[in-house]
Protein backbone atom coordinates (compact mmCIF):
# COMPACT_ATOMS: atom_id res chain seq x y z
CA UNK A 1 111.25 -13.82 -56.50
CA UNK A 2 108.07 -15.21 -55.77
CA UNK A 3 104.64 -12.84 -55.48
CA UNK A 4 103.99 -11.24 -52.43
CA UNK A 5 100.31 -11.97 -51.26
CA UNK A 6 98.80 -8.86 -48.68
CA UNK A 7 96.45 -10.03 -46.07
CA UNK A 8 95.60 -6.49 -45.29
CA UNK A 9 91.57 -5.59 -45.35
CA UNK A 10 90.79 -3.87 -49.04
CA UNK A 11 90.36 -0.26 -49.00
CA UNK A 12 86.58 0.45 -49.62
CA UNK A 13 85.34 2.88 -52.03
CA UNK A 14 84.30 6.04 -50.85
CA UNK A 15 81.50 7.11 -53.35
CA UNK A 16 78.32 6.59 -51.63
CA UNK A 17 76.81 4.54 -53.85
CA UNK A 18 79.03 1.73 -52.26
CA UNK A 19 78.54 2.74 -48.79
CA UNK A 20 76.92 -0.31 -46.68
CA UNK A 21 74.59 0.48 -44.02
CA UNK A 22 73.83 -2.23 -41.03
CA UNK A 23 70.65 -1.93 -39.84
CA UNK A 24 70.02 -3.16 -35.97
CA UNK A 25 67.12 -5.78 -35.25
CA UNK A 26 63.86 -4.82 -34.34
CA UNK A 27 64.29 -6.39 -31.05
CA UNK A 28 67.34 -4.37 -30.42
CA UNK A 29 65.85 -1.49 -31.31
CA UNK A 30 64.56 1.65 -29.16
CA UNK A 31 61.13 1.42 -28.10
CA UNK A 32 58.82 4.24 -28.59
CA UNK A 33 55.76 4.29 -25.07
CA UNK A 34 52.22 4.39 -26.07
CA UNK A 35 50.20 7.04 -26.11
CA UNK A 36 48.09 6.78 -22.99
CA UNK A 37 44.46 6.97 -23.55
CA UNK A 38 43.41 9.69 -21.16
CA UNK A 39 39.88 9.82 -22.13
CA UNK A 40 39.35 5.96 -21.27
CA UNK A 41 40.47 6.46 -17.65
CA UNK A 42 38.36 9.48 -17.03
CA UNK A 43 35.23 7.54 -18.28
CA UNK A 44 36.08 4.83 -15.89
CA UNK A 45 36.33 8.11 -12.77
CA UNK A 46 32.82 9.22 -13.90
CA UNK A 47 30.79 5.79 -13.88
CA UNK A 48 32.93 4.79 -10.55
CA UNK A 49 31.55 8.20 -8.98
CA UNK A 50 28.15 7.55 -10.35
CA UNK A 51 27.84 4.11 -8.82
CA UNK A 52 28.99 4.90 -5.55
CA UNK A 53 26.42 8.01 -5.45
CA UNK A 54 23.69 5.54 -6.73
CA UNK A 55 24.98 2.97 -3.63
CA UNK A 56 24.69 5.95 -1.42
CA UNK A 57 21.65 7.12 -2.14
CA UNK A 58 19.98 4.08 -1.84
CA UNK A 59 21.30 3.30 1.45
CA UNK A 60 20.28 7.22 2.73
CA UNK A 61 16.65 6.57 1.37
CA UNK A 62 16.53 3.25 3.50
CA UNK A 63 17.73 5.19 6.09
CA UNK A 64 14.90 7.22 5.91
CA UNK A 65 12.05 5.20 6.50
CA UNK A 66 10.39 5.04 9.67
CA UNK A 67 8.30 2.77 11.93
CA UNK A 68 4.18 3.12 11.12
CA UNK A 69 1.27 1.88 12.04
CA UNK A 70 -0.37 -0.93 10.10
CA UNK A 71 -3.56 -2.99 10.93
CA UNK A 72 -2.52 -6.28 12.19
CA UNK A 73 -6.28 -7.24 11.12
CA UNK A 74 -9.61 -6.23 9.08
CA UNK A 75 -11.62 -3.35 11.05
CA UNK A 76 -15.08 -2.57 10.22
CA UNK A 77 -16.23 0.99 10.18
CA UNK A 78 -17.45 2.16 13.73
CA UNK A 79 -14.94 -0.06 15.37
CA UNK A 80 -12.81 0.75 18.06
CA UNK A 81 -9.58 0.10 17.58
CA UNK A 82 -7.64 -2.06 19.94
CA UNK A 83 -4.09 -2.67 21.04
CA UNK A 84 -4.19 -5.97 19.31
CA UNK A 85 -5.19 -4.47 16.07
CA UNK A 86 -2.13 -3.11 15.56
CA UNK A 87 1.11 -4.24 13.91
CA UNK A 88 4.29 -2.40 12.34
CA UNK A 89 6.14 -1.85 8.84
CA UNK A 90 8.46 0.12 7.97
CA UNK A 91 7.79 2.92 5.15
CA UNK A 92 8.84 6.16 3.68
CA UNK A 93 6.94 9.02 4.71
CA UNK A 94 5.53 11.17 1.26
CA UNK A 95 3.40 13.81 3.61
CA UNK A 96 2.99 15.04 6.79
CA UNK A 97 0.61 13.10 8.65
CA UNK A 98 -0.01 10.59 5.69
CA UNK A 99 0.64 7.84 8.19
CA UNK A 100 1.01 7.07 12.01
CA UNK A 101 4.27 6.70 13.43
CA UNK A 102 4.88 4.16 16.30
CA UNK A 103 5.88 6.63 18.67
CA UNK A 104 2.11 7.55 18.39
CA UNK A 105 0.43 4.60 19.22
CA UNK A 106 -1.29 5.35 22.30
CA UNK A 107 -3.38 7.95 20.23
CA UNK A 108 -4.46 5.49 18.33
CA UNK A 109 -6.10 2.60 20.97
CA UNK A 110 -9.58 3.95 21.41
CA UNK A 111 -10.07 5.47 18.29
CA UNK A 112 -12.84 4.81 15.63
CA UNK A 113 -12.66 3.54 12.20
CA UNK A 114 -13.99 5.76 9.70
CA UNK A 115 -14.24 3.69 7.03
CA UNK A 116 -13.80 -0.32 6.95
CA UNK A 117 -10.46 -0.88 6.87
CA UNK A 118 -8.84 -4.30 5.77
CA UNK A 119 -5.58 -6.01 7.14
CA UNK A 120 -2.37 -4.70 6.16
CA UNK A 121 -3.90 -0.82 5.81
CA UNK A 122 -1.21 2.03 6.61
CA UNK A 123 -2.87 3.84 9.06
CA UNK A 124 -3.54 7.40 8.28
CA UNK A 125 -4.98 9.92 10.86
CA UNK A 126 -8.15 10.32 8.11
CA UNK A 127 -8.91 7.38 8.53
CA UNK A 128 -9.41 7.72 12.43
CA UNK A 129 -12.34 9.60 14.46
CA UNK A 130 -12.47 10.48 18.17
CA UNK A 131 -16.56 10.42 18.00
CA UNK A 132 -17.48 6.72 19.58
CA UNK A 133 -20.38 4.69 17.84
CA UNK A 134 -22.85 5.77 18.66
CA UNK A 135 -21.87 9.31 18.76
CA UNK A 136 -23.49 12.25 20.36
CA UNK A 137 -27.33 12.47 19.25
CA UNK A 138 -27.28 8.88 17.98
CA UNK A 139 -28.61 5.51 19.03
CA UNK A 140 -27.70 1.72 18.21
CA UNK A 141 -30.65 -0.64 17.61
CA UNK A 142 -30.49 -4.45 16.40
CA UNK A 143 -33.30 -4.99 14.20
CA UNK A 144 -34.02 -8.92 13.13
CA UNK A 145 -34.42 -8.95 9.33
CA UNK A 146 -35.64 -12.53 7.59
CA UNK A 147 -33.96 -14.17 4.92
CA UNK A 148 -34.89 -12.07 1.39
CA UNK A 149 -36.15 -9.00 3.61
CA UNK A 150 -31.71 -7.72 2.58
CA UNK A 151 -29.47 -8.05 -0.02
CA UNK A 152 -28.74 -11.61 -1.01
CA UNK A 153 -24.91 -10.32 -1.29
CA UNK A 154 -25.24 -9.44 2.69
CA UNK A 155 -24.59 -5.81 4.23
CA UNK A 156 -21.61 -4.61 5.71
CA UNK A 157 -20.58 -2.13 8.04
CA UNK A 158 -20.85 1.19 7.15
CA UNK A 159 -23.29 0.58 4.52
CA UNK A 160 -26.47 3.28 4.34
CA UNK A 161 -29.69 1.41 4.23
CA UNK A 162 -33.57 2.16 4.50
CA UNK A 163 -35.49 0.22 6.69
CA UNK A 164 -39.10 -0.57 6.12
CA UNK A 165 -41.10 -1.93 8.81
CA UNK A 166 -43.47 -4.55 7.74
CA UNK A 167 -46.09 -6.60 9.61
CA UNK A 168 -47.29 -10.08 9.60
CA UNK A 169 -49.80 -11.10 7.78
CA UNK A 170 -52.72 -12.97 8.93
CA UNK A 171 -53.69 -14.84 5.87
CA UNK A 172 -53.49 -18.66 5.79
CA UNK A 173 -49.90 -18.32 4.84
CA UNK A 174 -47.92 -17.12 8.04
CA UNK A 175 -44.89 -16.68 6.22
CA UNK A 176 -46.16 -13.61 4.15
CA UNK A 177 -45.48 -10.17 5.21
CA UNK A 178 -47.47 -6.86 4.13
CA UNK A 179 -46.44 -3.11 4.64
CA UNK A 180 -46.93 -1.80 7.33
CA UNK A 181 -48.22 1.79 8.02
CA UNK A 182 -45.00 2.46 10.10
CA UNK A 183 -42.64 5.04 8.20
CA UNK A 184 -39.24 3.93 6.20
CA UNK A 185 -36.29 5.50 8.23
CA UNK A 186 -32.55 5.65 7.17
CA UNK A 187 -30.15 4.43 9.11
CA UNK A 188 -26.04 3.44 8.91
CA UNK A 189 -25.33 -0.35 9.39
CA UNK A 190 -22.99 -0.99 12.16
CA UNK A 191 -22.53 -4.59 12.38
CA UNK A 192 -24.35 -8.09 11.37
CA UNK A 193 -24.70 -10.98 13.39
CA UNK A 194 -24.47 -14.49 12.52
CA UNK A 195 -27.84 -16.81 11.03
CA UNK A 196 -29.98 -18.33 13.64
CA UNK A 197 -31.55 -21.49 12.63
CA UNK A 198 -33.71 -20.13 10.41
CA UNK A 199 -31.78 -18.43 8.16
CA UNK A 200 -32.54 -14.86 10.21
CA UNK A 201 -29.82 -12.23 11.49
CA UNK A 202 -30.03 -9.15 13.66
CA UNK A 203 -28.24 -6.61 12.09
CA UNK A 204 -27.05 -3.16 14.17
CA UNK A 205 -27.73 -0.23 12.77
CA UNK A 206 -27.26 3.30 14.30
CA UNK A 207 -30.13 6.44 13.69
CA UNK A 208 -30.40 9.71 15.11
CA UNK A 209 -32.64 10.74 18.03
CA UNK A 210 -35.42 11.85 15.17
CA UNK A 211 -36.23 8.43 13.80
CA UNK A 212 -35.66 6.22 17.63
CA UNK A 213 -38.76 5.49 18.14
CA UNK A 214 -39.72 4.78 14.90
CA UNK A 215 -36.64 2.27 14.59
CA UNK A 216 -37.46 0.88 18.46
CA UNK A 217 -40.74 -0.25 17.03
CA UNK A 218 -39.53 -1.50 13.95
CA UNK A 219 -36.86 -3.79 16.06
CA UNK A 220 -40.72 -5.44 17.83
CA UNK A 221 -41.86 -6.24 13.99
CA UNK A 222 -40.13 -7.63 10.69
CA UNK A 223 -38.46 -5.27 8.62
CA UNK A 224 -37.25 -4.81 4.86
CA UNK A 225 -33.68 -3.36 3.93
CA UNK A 226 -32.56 -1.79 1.13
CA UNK A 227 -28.98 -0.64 0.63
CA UNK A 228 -28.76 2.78 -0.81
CA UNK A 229 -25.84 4.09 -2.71
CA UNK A 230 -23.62 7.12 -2.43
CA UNK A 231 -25.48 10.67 -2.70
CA UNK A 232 -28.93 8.59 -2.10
């Protein structure tokens, strides 16, 4: 007889040394999630809070402002303040009665600068008197001063001055001037006209009832001022 050949599967050995283990692809295996990063998210709550705050704050504090008062042009001190003076802006009140709201405008036509007060000024109610110029007790006299009789860098309103009255002299030279025996007399400069052809302006100047007459017969003569400075 011929041998007989099995096709049958061997038997494997049990000892575990020969056991064979098949291990799965990585792409077939399970997949573990990811850890979430919790902290990262709540980061991104906290700045997204904090920006829209910051968006709404700065839209409340534009909110805010109001309508004031500004000077639509320069006003010298002793003015009166007109309708056409006047011009708008819009700005954040930082105290009570710092500046003059719109509302309030008609208080403001009429009333006197206090100060000189350029263009673009926030008007403040400190800055504003009821008293007209000139006020009660005062007068307002022009007195003609020559060139070099004032300041070569000019006066403005407001300024405090001392006028000397001078006289003419009567020497050959008729251009001279000498003292006269006419008093000096304070006085507050109110406004200054423009140079006649001679170089000469008239310059307004307000006094008090005391020195009038003193300053009425200056305005006749030539006079001399001299700008004095604060506490003078």
């Amino acid at each position: 007889m011929g041998t007989a050949v099995s096709f049958s599967r061997p038997s494997q050995p049990v000892g575990n040394d020969s056991i064979t283990t098949e291990h799965p692809e990585d792409s077939d295996g399970p997949r573990v999630p990811r850890r979430r990063r919790w902290w990262l998210l709540g980061a991104a709550a906290v700045l997204t809070a904090v920006v829209a705050f910051g968006n709404y704050a700065l839209i409340t504090g534009q909110d805010d402002r109001i309508d004031v008062l500004v000077l639509a042009r320069n006003v010298g001190w002793g003015q009166s303040i007109s309708d056409d003076d006047l011009g708008v802006a819009k700005a954040v009140p930082d105290q009570p009665l710092a500046s003059v709201a719109v509302a309030d405008r008609s208080e403001v036509v009429g009333k006197v600068a206090r100060s000189a007060l350029p263009a673009g000024t926030v008007l403040a109610r400190s800055q504003l008197s009821a008293q007209p110029v000139p006020g009660l007790g005062e007068r307002l006299i022009g007195l003609p001063v020559k060139p070099g009789h004032l300041p070569a860098r000019g006066l403005s309103p407001g300024d405090l001055v001392q006028v000397s009255p001078v006289s003419s002299s009567t020497g050959t030279d008729a251009g001279q001037a000498s003292a006269s025996t006419a008093s000096p007399f304070r006085a507050r400069v109110v406004d200054v006209g423009p140079p006649d052809s001679s170089g000469a302006v008239t310059v307004d100047v307000v006094v008090g009832t005391d020195v009038a007459q003193a300053a009425t017969s200056a305005a006749a003569g030539q006079v001399v001022m001299v700008q004095l400075g604060p506490g003078a």
